[in-house]
PDB file of N, CA and C in Angstrom:
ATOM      1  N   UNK A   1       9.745  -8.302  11.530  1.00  0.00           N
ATOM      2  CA  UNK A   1       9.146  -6.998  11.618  1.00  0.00           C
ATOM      3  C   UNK A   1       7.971  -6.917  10.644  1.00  0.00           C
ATOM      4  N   UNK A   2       6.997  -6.319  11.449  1.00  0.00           N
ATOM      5  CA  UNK A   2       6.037  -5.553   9.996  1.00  0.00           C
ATOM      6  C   UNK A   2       6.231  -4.540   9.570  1.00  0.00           C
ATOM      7  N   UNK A   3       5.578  -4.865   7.904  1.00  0.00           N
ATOM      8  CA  UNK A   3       5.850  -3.380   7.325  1.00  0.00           C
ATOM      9  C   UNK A   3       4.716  -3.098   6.504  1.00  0.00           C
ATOM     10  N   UNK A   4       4.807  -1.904   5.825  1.00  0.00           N
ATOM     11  CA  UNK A   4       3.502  -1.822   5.142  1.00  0.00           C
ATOM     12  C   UNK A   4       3.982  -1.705   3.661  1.00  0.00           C
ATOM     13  N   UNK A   5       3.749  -1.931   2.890  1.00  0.00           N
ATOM     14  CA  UNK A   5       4.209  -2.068   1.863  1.00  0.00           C
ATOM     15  C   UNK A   5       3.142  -2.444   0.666  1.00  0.00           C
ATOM     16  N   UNK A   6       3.772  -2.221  -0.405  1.00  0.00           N
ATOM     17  CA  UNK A   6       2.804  -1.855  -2.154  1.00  0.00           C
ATOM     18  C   UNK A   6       3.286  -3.676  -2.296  1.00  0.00           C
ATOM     19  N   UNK A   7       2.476  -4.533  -3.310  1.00  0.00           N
ATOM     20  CA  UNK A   7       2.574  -5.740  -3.989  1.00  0.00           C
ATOM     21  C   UNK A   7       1.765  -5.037  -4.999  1.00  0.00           C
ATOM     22  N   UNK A   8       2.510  -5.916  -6.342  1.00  0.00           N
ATOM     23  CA  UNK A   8       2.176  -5.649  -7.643  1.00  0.00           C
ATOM     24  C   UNK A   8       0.844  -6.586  -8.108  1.00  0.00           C
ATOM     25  N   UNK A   9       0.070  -5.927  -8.924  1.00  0.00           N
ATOM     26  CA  UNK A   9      -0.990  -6.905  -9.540  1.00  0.00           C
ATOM     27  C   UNK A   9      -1.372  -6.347 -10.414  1.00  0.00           C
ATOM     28  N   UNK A  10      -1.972  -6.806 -11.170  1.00  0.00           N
ATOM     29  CA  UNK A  10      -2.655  -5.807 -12.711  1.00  0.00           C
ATOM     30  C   UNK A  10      -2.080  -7.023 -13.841  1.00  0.00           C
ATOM     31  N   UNK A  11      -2.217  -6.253 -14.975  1.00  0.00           N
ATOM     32  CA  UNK A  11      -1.603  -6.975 -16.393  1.00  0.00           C
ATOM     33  C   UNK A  11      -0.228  -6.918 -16.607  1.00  0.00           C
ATOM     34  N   UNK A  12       0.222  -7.116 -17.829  1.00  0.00           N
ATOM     35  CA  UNK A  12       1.367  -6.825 -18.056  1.00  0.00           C
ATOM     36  C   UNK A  12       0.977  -5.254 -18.678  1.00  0.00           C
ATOM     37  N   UNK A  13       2.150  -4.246 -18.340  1.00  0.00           N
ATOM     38  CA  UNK A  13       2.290  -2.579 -18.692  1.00  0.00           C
ATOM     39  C   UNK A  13       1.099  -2.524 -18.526  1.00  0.00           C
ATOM     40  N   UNK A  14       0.343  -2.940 -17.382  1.00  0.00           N
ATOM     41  CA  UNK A  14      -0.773  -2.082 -16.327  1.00  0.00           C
ATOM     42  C   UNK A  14      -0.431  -2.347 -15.168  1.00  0.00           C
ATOM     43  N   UNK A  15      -0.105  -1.525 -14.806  1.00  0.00           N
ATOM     44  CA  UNK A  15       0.660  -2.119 -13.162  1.00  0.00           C
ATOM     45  C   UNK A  15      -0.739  -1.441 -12.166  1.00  0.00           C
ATOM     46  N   UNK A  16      -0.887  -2.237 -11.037  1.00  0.00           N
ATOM     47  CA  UNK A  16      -2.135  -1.812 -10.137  1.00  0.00           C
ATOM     48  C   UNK A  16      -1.585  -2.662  -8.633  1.00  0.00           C
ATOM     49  N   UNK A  17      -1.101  -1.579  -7.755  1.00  0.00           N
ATOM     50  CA  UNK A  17      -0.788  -1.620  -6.823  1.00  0.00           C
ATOM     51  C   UNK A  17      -1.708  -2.113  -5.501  1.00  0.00           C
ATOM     52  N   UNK A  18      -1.351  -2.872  -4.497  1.00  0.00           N
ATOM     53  CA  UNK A  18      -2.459  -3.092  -3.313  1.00  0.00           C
ATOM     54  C   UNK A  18      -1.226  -2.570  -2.318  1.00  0.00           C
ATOM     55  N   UNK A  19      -1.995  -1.749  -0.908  1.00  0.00           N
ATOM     56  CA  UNK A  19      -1.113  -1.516  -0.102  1.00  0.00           C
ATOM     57  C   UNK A  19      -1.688  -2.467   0.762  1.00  0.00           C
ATOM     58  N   UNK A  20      -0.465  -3.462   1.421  1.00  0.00           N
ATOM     59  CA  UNK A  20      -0.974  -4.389   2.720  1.00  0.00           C
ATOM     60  C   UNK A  20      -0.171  -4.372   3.775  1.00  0.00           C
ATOM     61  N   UNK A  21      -0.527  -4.960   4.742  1.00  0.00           N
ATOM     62  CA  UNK A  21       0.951  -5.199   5.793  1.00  0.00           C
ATOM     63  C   UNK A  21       0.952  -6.328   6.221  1.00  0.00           C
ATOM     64  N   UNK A  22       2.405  -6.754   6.295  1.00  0.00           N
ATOM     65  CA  UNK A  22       3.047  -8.112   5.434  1.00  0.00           C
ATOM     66  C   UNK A  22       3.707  -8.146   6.814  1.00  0.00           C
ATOM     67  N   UNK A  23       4.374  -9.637   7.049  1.00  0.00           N
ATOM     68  CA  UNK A  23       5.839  -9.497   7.487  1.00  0.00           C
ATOM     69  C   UNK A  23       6.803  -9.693   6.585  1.00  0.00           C
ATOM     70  N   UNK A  24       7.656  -8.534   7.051  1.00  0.00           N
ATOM     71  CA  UNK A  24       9.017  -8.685   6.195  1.00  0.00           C
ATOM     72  C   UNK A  24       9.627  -9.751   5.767  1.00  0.00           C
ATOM     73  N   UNK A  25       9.542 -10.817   5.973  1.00  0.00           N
ATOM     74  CA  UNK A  25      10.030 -12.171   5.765  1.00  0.00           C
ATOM     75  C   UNK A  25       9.111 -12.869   4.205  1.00  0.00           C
ATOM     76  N   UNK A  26       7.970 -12.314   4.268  1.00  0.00           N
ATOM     77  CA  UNK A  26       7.171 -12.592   3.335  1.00  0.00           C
ATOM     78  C   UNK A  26       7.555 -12.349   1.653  1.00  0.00           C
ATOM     79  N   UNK A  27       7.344 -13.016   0.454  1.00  0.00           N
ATOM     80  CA  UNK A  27       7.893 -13.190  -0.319  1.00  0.00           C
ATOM     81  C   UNK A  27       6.538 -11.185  -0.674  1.00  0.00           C
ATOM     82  N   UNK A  28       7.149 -10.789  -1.271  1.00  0.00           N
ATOM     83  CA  UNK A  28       7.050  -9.510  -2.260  1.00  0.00           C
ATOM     84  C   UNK A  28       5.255  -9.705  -2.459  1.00  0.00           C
ATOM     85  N   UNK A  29       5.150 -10.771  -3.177  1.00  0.00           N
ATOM     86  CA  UNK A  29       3.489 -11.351  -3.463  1.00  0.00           C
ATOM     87  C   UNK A  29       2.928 -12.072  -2.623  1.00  0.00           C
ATOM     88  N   UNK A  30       3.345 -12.387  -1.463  1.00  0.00           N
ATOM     89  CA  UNK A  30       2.907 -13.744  -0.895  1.00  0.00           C
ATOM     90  C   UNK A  30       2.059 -13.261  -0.147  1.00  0.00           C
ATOM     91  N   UNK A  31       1.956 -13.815   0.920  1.00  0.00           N
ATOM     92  CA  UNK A  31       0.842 -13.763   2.535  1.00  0.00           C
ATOM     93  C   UNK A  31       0.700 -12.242   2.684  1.00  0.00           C
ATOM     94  N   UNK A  32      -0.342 -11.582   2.904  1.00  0.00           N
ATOM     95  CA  UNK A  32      -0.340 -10.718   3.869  1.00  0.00           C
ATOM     96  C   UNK A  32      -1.438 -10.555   4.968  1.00  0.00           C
ATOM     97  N   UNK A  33      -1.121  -9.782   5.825  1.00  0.00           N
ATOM     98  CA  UNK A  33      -2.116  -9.529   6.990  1.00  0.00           C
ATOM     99  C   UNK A  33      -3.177  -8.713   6.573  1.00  0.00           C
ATOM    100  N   UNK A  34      -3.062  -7.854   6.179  1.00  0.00           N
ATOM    101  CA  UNK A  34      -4.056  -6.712   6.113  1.00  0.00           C
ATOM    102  C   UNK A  34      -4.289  -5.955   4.767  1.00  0.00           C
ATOM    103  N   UNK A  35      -4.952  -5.685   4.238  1.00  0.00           N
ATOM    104  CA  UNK A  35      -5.106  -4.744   2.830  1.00  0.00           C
ATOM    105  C   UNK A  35      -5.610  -3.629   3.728  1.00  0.00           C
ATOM    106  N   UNK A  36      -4.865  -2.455   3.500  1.00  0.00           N
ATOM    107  CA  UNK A  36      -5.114  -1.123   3.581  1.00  0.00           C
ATOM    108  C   UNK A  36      -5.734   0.005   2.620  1.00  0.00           C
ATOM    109  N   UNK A  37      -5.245  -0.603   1.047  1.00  0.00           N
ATOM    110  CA  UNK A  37      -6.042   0.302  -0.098  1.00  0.00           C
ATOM    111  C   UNK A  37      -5.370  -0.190  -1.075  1.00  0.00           C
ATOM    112  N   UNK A  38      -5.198   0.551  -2.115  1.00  0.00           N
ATOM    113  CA  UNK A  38      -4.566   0.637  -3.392  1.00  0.00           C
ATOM    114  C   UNK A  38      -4.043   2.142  -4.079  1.00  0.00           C
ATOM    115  N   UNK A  39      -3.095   1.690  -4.714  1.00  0.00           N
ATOM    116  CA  UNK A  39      -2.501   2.981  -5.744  1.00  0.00           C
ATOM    117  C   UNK A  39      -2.493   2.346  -7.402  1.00  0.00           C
ATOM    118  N   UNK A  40      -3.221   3.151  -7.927  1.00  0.00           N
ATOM    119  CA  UNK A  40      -3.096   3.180  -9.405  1.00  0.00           C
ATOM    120  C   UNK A  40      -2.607   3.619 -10.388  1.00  0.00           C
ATOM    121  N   UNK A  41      -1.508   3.886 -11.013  1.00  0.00           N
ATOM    122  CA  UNK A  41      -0.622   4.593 -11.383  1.00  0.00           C
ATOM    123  C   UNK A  41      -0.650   5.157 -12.756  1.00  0.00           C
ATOM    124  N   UNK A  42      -1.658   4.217 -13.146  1.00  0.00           N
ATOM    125  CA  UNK A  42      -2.709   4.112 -14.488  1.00  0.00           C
ATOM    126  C   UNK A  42      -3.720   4.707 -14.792  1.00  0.00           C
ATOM    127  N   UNK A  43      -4.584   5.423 -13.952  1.00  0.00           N
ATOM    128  CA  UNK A  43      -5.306   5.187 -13.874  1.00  0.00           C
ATOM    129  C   UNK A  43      -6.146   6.630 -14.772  1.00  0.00           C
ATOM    130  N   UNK A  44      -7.431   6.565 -14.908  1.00  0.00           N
ATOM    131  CA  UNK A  44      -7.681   7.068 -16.068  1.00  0.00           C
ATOM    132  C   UNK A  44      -8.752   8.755 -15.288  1.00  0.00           C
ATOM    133  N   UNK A  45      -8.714   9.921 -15.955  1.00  0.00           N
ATOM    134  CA  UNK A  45      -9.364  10.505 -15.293  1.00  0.00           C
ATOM    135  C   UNK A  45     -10.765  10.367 -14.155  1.00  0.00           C
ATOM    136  N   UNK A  46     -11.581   9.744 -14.773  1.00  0.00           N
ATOM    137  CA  UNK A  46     -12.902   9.376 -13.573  1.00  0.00           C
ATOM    138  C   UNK A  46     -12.887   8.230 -13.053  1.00  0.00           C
ATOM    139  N   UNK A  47     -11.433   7.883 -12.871  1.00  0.00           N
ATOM    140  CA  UNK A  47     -11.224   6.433 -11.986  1.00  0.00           C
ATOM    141  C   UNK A  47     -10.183   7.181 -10.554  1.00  0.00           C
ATOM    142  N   UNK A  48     -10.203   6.487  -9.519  1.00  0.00           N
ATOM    143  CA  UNK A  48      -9.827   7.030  -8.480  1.00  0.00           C
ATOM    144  C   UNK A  48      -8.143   6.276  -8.664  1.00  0.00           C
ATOM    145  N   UNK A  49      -7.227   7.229  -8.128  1.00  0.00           N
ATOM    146  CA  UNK A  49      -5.785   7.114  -7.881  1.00  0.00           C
ATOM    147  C   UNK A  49      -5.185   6.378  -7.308  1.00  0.00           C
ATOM    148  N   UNK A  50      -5.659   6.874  -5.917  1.00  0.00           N
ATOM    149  CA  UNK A  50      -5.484   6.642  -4.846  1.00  0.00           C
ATOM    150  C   UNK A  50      -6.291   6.167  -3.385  1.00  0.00           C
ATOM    151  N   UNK A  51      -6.071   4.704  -2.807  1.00  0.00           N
ATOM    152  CA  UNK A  51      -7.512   5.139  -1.829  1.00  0.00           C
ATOM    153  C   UNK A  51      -6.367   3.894  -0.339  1.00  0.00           C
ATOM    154  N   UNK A  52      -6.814   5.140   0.580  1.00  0.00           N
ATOM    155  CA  UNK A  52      -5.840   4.557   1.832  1.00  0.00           C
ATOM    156  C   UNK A  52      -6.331   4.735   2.867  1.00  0.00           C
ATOM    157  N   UNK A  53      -6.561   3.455   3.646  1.00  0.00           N
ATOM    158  CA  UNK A  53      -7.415   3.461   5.071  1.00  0.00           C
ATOM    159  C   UNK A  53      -6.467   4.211   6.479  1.00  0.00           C
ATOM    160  N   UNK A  54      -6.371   5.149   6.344  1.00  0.00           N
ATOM    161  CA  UNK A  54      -5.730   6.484   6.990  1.00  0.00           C
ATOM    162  C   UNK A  54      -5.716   5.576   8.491  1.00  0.00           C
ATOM    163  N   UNK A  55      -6.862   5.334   9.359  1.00  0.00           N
ATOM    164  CA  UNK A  55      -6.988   5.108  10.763  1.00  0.00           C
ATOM    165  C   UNK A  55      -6.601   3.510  10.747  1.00  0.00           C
ATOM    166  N   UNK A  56      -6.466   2.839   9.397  1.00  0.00           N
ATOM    167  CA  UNK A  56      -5.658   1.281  10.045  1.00  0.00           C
ATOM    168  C   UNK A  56      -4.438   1.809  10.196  1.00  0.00           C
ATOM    169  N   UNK A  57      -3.676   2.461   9.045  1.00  0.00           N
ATOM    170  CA  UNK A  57      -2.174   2.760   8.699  1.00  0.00           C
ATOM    171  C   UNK A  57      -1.559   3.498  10.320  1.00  0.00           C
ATOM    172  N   UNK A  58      -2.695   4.422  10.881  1.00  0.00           N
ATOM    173  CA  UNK A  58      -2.202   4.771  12.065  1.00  0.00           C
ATOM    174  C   UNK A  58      -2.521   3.503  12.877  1.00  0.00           C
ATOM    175  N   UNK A  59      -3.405   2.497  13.144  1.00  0.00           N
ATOM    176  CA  UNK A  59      -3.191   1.525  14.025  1.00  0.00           C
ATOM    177  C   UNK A  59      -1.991   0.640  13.635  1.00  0.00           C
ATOM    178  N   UNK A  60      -1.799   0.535  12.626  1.00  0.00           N
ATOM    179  CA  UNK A  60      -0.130  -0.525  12.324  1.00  0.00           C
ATOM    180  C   UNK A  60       1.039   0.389  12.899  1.00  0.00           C
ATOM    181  N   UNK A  61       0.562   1.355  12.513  1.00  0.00           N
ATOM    182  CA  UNK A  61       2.203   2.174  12.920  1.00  0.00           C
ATOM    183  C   UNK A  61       2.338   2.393  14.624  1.00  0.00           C
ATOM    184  N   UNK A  62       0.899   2.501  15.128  1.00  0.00           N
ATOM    185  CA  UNK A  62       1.325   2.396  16.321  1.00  0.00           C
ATOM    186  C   UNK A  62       1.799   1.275  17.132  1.00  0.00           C
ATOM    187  N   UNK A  63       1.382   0.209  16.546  1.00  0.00           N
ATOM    188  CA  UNK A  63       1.801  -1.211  17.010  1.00  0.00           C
ATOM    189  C   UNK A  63       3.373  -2.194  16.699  1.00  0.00           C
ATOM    190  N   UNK A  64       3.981  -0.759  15.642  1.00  0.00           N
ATOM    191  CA  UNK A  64       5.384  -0.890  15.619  1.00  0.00           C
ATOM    192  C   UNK A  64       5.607  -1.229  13.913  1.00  0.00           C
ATOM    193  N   UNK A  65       4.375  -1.032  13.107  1.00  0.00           N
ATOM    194  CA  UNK A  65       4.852  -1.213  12.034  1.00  0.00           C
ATOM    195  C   UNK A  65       5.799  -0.020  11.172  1.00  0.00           C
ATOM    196  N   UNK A  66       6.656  -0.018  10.297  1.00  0.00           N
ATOM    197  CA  UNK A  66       7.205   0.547   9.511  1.00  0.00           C
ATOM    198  C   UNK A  66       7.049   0.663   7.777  1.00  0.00           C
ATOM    199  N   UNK A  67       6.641   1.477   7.795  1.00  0.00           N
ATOM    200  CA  UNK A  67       6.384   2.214   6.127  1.00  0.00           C
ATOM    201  C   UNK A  67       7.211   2.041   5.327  1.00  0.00           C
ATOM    202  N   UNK A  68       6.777   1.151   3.663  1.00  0.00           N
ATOM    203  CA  UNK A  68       8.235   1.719   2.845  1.00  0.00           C
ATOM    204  C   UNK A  68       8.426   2.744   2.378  1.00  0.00           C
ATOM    205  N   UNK A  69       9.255   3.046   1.710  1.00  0.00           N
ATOM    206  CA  UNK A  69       9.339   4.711   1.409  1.00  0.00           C
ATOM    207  C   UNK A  69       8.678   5.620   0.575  1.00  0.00           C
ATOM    208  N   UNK A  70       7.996   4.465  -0.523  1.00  0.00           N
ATOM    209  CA  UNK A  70       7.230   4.270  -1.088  1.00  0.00           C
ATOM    210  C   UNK A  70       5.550   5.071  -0.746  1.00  0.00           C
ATOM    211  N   UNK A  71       5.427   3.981   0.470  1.00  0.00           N
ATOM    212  CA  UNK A  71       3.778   4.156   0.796  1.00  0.00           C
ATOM    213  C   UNK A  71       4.503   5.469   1.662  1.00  0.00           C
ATOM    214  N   UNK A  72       5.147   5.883   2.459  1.00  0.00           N
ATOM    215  CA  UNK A  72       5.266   6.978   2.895  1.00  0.00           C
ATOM    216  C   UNK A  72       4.983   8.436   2.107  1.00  0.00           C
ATOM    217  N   UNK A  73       5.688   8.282   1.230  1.00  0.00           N
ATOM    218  CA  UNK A  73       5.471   9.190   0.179  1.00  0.00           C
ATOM    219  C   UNK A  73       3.963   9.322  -0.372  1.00  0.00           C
ATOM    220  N   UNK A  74       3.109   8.199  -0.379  1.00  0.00           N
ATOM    221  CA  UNK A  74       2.066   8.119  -1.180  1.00  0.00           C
ATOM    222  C   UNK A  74       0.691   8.673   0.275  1.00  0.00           C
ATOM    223  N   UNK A  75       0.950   8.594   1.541  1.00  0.00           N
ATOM    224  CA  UNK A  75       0.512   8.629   2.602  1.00  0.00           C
ATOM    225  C   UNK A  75       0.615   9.959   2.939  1.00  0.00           C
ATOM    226  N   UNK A  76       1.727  10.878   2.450  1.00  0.00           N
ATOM    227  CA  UNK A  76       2.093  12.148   2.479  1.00  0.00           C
ATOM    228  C   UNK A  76       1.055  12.790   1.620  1.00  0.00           C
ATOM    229  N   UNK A  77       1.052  12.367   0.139  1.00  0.00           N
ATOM    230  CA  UNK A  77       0.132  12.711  -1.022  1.00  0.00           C
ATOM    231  C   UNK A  77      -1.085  12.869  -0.773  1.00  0.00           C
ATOM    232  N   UNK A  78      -1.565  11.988  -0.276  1.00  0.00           N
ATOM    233  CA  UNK A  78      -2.831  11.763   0.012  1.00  0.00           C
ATOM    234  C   UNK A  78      -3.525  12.554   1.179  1.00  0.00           C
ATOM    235  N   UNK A  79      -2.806  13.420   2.210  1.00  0.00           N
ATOM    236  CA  UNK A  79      -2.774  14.274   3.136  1.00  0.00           C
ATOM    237  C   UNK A  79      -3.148  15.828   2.449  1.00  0.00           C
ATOM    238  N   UNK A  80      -2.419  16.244   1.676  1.00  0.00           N
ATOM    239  CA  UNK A  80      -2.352  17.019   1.306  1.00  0.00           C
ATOM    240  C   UNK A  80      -3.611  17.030  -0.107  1.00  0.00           C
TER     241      UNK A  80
END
């Protein structure tokens, strides 16, 4: 199955998120298909948060991919 899902990157106690879509089989860091954006969790007032390619995330999902609960939540955020 695909999914869409956060992999970790940054420093150590700087964590800097990439959202991609992977297959599930894929190791946490490993291969992915697609980069969709990033979440920064760090990140400093005049640096951006959050940034998510809205019209891929709807082309994966229509093609049967599934969200973790994670980027769901963060996909919600970003709506509003």
């Amino acid at each position: 199955m695909v999914v869409i899902r956060m992999t970790r990157g940054g420093a150590k106690k700087r964590p800097f998120y990439a959202i991609v879509v992977a297959d599930q089989r894929r190791a946490p860091r490993g291969r992915y298909i697609e980069r969709l954006g990033f979440y920064n969790p760090r990140a400093k007032e005049n640096e951006e948060t959050l940034r998510l390619d809205r019209e891929r995330v709807d082309h994966w999902i229509s093609k049967g991919a599934k969200m973790s609960d994670t980027v769901a939540g963060l996909y919600k955020k970003q709506a509003a």
